[in-house]
PDB file of N, CA and C in Angstrom:
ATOM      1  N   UNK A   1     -23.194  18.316 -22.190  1.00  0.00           N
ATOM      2  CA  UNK A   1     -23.392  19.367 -21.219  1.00  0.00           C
ATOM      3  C   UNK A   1     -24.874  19.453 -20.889  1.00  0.00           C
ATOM      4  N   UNK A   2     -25.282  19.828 -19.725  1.00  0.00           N
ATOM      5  CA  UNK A   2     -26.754  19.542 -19.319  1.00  0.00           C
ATOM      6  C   UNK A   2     -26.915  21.172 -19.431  1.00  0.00           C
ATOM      7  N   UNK A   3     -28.347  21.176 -20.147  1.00  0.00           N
ATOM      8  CA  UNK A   3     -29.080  22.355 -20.549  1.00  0.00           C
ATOM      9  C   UNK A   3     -29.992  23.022 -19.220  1.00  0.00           C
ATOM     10  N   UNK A   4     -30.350  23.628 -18.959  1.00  0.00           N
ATOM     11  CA  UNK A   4     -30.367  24.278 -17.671  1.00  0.00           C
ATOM     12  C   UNK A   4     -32.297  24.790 -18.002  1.00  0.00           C
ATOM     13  N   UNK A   5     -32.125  24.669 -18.922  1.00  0.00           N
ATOM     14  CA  UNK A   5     -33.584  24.581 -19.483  1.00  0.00           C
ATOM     15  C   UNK A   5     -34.409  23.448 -19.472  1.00  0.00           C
ATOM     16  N   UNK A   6     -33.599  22.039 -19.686  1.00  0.00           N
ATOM     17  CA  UNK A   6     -34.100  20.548 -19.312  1.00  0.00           C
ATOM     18  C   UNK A   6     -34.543  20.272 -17.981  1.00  0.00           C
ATOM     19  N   UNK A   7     -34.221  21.188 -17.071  1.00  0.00           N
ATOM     20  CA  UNK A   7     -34.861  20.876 -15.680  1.00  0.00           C
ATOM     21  C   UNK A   7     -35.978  21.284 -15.489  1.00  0.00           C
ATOM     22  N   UNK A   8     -36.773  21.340 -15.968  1.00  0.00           N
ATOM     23  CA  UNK A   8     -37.894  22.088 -15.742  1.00  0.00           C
ATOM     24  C   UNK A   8     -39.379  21.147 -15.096  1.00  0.00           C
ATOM     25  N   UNK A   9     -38.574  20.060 -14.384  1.00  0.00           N
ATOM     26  CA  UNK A   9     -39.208  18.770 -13.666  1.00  0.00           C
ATOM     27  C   UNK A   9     -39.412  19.608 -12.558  1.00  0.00           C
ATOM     28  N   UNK A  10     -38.536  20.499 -12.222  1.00  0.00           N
ATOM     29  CA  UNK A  10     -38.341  20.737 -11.061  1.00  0.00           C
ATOM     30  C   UNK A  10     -39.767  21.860 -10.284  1.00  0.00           C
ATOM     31  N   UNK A  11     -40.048  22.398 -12.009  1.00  0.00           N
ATOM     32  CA  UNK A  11     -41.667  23.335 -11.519  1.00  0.00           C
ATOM     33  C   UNK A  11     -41.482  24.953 -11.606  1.00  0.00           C
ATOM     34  N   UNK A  12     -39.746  25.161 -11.941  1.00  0.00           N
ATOM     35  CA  UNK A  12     -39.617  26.332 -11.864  1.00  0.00           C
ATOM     36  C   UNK A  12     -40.196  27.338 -12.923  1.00  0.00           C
ATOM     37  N   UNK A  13     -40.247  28.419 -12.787  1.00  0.00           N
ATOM     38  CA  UNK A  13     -40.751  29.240 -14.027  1.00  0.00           C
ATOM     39  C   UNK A  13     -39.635  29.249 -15.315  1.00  0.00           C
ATOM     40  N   UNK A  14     -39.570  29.652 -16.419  1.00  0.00           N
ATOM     41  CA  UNK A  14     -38.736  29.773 -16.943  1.00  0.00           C
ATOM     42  C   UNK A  14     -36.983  30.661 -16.904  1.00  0.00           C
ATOM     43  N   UNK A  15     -38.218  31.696 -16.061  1.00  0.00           N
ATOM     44  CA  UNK A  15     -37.001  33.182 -15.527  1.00  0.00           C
ATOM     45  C   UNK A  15     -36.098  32.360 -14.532  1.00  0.00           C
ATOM     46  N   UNK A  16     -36.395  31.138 -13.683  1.00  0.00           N
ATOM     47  CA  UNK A  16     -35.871  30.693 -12.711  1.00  0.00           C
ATOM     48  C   UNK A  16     -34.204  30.228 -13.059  1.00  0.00           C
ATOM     49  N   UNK A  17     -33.654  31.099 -14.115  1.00  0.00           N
ATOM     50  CA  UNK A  17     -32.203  30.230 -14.752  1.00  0.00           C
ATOM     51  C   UNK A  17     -31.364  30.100 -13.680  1.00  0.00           C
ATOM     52  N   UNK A  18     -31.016  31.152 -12.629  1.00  0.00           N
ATOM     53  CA  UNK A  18     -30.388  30.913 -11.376  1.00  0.00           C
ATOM     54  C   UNK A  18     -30.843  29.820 -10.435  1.00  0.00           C
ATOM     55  N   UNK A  19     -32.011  29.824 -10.186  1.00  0.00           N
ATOM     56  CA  UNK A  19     -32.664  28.531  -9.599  1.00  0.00           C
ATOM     57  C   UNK A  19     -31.996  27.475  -9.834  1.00  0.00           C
ATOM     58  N   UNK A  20     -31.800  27.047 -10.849  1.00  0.00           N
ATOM     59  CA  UNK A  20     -31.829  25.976 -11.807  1.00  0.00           C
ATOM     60  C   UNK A  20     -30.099  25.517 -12.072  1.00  0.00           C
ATOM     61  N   UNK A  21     -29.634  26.510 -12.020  1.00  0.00           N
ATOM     62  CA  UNK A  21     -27.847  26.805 -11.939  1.00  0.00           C
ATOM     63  C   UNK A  21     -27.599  26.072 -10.518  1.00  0.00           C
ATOM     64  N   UNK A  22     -27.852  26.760  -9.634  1.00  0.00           N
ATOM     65  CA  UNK A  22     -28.001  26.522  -8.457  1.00  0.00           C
ATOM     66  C   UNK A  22     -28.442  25.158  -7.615  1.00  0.00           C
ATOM     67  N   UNK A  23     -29.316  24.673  -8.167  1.00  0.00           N
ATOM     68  CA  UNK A  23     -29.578  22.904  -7.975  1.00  0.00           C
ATOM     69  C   UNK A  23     -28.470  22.239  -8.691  1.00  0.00           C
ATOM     70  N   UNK A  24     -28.363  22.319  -9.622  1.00  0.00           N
ATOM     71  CA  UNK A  24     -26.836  21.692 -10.306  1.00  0.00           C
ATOM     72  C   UNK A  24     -26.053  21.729  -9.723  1.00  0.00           C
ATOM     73  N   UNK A  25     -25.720  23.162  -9.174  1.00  0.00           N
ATOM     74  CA  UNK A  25     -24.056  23.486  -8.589  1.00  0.00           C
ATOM     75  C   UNK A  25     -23.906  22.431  -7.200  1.00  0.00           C
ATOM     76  N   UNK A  26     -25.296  22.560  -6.381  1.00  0.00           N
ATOM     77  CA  UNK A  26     -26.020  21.582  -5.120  1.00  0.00           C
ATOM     78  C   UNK A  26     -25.521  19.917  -5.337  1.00  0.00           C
ATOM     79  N   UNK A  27     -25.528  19.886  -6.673  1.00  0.00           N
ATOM     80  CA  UNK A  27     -25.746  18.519  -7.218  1.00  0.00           C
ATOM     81  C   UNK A  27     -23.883  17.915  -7.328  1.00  0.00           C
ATOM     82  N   UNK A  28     -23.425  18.527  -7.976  1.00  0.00           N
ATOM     83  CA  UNK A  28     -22.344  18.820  -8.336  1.00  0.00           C
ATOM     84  C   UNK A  28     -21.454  18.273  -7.049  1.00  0.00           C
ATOM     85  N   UNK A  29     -21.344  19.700  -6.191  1.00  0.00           N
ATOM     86  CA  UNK A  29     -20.815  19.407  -4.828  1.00  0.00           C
ATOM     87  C   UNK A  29     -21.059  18.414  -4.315  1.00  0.00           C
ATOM     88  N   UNK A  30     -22.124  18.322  -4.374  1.00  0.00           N
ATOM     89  CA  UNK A  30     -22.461  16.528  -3.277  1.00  0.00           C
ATOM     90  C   UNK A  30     -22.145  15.262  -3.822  1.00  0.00           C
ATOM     91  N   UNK A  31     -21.990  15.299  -5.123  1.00  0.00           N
ATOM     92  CA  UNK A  31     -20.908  14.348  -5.982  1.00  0.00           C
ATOM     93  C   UNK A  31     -19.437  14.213  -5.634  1.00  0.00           C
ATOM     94  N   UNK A  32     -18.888  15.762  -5.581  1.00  0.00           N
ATOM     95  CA  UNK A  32     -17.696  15.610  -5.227  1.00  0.00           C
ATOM     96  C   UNK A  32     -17.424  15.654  -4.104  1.00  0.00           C
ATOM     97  N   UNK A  33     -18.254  15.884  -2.910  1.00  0.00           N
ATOM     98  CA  UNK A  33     -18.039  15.388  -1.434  1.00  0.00           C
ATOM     99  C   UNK A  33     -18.102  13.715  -1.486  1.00  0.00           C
ATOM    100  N   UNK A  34     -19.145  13.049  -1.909  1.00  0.00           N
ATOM    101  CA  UNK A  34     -19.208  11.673  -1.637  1.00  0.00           C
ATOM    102  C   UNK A  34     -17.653  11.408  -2.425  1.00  0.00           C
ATOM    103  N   UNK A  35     -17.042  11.729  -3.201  1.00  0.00           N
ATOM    104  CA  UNK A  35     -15.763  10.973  -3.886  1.00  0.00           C
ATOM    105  C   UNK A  35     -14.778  11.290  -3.010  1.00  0.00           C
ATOM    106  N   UNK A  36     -14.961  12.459  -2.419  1.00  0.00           N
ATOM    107  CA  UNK A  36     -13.841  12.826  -1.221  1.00  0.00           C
ATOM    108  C   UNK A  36     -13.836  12.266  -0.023  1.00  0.00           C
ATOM    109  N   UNK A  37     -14.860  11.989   0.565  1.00  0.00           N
ATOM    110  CA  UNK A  37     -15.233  10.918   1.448  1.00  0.00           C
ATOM    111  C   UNK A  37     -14.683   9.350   1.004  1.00  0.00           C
ATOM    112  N   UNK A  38     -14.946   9.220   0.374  1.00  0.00           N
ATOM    113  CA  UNK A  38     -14.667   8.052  -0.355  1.00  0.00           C
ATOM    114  C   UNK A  38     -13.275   7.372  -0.344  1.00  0.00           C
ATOM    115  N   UNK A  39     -12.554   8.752  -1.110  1.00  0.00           N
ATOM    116  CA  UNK A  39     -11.035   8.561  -1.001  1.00  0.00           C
ATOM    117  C   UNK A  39     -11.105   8.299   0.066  1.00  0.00           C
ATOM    118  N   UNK A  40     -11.221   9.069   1.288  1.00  0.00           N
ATOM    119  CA  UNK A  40     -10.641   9.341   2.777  1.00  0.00           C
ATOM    120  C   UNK A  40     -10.952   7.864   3.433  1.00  0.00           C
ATOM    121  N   UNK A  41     -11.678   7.274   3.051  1.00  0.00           N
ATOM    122  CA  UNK A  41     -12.587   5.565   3.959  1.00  0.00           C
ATOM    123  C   UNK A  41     -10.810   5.367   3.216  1.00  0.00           C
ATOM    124  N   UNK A  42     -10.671   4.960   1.336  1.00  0.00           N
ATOM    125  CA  UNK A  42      -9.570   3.986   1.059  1.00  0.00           C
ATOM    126  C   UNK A  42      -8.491   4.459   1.645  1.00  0.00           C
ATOM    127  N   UNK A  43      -8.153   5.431   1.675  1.00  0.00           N
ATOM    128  CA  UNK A  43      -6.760   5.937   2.806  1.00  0.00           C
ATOM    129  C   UNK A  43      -6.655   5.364   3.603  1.00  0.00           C
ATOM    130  N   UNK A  44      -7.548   5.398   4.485  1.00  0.00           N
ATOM    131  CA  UNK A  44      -7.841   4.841   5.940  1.00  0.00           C
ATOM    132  C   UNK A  44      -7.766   3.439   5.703  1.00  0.00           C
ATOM    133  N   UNK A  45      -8.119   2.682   5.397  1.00  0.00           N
ATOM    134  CA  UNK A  45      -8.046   1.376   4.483  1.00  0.00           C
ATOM    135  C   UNK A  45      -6.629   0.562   4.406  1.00  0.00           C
ATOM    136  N   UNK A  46      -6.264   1.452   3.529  1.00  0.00           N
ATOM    137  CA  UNK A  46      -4.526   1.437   2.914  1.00  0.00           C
ATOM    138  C   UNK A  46      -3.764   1.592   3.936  1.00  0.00           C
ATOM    139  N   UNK A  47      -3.762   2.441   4.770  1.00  0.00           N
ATOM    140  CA  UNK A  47      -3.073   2.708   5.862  1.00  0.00           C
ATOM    141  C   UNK A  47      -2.837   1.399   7.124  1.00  0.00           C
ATOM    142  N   UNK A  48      -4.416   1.057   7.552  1.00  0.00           N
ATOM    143  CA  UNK A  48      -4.401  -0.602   8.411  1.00  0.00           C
ATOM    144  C   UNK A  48      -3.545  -1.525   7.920  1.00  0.00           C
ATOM    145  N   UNK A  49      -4.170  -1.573   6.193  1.00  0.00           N
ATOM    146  CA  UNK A  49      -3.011  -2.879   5.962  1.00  0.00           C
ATOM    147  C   UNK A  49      -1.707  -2.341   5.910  1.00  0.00           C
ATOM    148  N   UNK A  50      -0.758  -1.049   5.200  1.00  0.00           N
ATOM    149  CA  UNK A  50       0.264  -0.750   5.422  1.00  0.00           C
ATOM    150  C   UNK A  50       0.637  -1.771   6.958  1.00  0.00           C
ATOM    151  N   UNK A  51       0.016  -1.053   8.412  1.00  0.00           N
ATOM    152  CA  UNK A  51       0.425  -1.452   9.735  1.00  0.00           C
ATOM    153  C   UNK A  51       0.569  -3.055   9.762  1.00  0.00           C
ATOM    154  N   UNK A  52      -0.370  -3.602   9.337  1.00  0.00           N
ATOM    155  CA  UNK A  52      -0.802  -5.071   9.687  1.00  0.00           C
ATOM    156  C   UNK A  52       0.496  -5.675   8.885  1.00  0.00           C
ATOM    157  N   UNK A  53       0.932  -5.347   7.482  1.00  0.00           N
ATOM    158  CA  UNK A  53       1.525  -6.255   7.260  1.00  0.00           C
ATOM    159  C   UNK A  53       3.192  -5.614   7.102  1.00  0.00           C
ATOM    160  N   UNK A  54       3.590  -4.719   8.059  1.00  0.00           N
ATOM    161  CA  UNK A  54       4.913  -4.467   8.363  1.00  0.00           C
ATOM    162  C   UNK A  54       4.826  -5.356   9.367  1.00  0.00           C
ATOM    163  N   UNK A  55       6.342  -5.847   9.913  1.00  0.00           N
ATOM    164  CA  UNK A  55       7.048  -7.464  10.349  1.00  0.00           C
ATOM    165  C   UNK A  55       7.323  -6.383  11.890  1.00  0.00           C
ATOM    166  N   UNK A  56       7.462  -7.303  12.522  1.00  0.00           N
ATOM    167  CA  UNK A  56       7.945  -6.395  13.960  1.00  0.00           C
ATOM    168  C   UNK A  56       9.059  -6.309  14.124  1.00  0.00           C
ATOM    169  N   UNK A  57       9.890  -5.131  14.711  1.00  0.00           N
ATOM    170  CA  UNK A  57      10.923  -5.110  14.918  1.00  0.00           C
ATOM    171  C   UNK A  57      11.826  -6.326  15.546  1.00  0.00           C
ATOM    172  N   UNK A  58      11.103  -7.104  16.931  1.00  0.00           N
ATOM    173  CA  UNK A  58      11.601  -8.036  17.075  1.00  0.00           C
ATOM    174  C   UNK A  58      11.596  -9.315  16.090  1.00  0.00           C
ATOM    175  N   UNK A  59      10.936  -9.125  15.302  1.00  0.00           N
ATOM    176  CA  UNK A  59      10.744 -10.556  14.855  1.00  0.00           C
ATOM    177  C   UNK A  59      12.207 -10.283  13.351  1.00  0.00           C
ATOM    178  N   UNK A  60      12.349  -9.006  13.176  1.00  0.00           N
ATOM    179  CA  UNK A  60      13.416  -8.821  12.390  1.00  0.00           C
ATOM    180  C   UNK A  60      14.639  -8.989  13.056  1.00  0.00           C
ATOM    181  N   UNK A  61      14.783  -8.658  14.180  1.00  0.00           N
ATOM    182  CA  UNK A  61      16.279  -8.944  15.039  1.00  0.00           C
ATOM    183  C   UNK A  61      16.281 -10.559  15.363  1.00  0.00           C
ATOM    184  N   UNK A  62      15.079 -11.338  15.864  1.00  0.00           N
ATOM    185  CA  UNK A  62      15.624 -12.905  15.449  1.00  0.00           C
ATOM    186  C   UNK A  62      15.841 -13.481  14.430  1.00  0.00           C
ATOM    187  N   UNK A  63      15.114 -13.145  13.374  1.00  0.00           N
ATOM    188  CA  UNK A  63      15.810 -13.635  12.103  1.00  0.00           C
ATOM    189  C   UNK A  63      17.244 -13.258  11.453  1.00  0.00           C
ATOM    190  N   UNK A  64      17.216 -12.208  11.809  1.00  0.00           N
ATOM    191  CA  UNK A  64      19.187 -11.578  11.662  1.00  0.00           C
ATOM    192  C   UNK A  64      19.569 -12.635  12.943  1.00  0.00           C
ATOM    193  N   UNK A  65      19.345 -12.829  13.617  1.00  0.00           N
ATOM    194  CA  UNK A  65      20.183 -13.629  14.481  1.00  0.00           C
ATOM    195  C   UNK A  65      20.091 -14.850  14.250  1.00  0.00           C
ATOM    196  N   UNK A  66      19.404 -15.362  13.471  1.00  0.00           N
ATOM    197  CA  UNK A  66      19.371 -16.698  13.270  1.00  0.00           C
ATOM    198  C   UNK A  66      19.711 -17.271  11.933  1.00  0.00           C
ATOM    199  N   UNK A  67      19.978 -16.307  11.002  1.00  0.00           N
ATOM    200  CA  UNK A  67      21.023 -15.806   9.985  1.00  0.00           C
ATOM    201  C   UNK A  67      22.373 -15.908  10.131  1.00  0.00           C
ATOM    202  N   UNK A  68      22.583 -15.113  11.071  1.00  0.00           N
ATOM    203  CA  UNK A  68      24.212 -14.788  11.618  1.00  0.00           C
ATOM    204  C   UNK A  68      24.454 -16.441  12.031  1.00  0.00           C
ATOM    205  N   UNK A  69      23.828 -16.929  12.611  1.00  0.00           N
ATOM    206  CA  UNK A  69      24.027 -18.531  13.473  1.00  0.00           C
ATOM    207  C   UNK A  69      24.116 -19.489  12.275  1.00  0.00           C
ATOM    208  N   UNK A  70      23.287 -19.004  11.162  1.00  0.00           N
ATOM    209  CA  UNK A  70      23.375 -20.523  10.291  1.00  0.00           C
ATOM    210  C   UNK A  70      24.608 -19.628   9.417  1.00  0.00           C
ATOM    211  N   UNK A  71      24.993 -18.590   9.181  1.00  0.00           N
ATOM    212  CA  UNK A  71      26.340 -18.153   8.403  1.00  0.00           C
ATOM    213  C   UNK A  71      27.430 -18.894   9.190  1.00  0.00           C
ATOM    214  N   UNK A  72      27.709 -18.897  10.679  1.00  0.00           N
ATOM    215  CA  UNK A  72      28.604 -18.734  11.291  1.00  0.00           C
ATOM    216  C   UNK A  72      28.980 -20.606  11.296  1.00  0.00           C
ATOM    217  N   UNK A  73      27.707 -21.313  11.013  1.00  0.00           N
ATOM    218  CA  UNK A  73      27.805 -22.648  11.377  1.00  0.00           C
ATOM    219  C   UNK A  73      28.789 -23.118   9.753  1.00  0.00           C
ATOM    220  N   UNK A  74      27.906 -22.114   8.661  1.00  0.00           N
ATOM    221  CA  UNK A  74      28.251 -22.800   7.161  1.00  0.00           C
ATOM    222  C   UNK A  74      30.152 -22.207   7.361  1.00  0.00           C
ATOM    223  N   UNK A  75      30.070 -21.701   7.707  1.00  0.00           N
ATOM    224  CA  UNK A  75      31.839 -20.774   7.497  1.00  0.00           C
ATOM    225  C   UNK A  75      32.654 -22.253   8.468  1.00  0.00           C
ATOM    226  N   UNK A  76      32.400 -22.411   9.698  1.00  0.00           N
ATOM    227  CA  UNK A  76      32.863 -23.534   9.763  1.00  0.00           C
ATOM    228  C   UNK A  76      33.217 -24.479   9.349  1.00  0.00           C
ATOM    229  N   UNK A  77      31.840 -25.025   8.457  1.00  0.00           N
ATOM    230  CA  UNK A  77      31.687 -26.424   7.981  1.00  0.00           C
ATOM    231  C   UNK A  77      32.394 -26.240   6.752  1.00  0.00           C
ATOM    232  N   UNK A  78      32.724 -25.305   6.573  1.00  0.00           N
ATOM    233  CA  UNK A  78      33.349 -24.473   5.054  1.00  0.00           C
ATOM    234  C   UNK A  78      35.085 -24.750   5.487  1.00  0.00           C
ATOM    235  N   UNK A  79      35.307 -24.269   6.354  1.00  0.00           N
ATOM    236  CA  UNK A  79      37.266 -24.617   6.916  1.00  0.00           C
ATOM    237  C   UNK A  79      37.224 -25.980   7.559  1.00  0.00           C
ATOM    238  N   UNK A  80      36.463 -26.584   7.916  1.00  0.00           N
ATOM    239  CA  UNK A  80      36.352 -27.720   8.012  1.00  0.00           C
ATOM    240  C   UNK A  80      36.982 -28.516   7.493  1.00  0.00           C
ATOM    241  N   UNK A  81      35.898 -28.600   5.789  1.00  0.00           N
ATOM    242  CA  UNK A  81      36.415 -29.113   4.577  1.00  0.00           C
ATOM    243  C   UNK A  81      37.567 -28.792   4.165  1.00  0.00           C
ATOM    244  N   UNK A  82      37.913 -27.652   4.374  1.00  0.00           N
ATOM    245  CA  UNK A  82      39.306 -27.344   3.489  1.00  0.00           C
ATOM    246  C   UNK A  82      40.216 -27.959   4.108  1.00  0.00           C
ATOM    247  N   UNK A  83      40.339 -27.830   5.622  1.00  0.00           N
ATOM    248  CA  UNK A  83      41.650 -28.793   6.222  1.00  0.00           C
ATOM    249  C   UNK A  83      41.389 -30.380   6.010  1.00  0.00           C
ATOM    250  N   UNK A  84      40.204 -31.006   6.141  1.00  0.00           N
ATOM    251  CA  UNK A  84      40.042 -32.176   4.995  1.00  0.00           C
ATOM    252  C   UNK A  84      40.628 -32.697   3.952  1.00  0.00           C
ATOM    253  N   UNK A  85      40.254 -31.594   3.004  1.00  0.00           N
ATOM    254  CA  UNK A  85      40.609 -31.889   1.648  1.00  0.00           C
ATOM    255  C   UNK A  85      42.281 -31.330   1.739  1.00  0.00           C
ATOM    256  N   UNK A  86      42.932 -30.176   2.688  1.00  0.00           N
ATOM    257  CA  UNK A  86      44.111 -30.061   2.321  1.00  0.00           C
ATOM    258  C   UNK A  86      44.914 -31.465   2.888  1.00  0.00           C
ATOM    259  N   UNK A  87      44.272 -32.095   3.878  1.00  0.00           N
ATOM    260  CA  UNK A  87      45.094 -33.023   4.403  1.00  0.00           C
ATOM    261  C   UNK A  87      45.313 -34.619   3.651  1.00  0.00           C
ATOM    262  N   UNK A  88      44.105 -34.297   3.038  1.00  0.00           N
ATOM    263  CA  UNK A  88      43.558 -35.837   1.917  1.00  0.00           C
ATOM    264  C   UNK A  88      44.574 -35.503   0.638  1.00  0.00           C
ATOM    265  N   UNK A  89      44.805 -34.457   0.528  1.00  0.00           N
ATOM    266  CA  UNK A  89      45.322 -34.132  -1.400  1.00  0.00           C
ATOM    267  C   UNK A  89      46.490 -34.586  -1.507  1.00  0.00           C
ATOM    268  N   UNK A  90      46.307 -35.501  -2.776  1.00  0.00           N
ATOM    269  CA  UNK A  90      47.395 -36.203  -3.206  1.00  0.00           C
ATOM    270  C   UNK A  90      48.878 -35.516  -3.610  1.00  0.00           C
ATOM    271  N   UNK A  91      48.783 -34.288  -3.253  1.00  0.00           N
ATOM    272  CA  UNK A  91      49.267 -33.478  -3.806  1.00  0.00           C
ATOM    273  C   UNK A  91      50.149 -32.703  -2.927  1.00  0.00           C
ATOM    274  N   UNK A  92      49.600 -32.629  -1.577  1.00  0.00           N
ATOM    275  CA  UNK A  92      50.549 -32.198  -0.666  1.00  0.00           C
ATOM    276  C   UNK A  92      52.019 -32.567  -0.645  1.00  0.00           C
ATOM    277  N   UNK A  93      52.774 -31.834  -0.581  1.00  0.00           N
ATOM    278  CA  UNK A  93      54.095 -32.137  -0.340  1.00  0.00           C
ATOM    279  C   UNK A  93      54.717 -32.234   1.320  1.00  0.00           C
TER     280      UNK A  93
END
């Protein structure tokens, strides 16, 4: 804890204990403004990249669509095979 009596760089008289309170408290605040500032820049910060690296709406509706196209091709190539293989099987009656 800082002694309020150790400041006495400052020139004040001894009686000056409010003085002296008072530059601290000065000191204090302007510490915790620069950290509040501070936060507020990384917010701001955090926030750009949040924007920058969400995908665009369109670019999410062509990839669902180009999804749906390679599902729709494999489901084919999928009954394809099966009438293939049902027609090949040694097994058919």
């Amino acid at each position: 804890m800082v002694n309020p009596d150790s400041l006495d760089f400052i020139g004040l008289e001894p009686g000056g204990q409010a003085a002296k309170v008072d530059v601290l408290g000065s000191i204090v605040t302007i510490i915790g403004q620069s950290i509040s500032t501070y936060a507020a820049v990384l917010a701001i910060e955090e926030e750009k990249n949040e924007q920058n690296n969400e995908p665009n709406n369109s670019e999410l509706v062509n990839e669902l669509k180009e999804m749906k196209a390679h599902i729709q091709y494999l489901t084919t190539e999928i009954q394809s095979l099966k009438k293939q293989q049902s027609r090949d099987s040694p097994w058919r009656l």
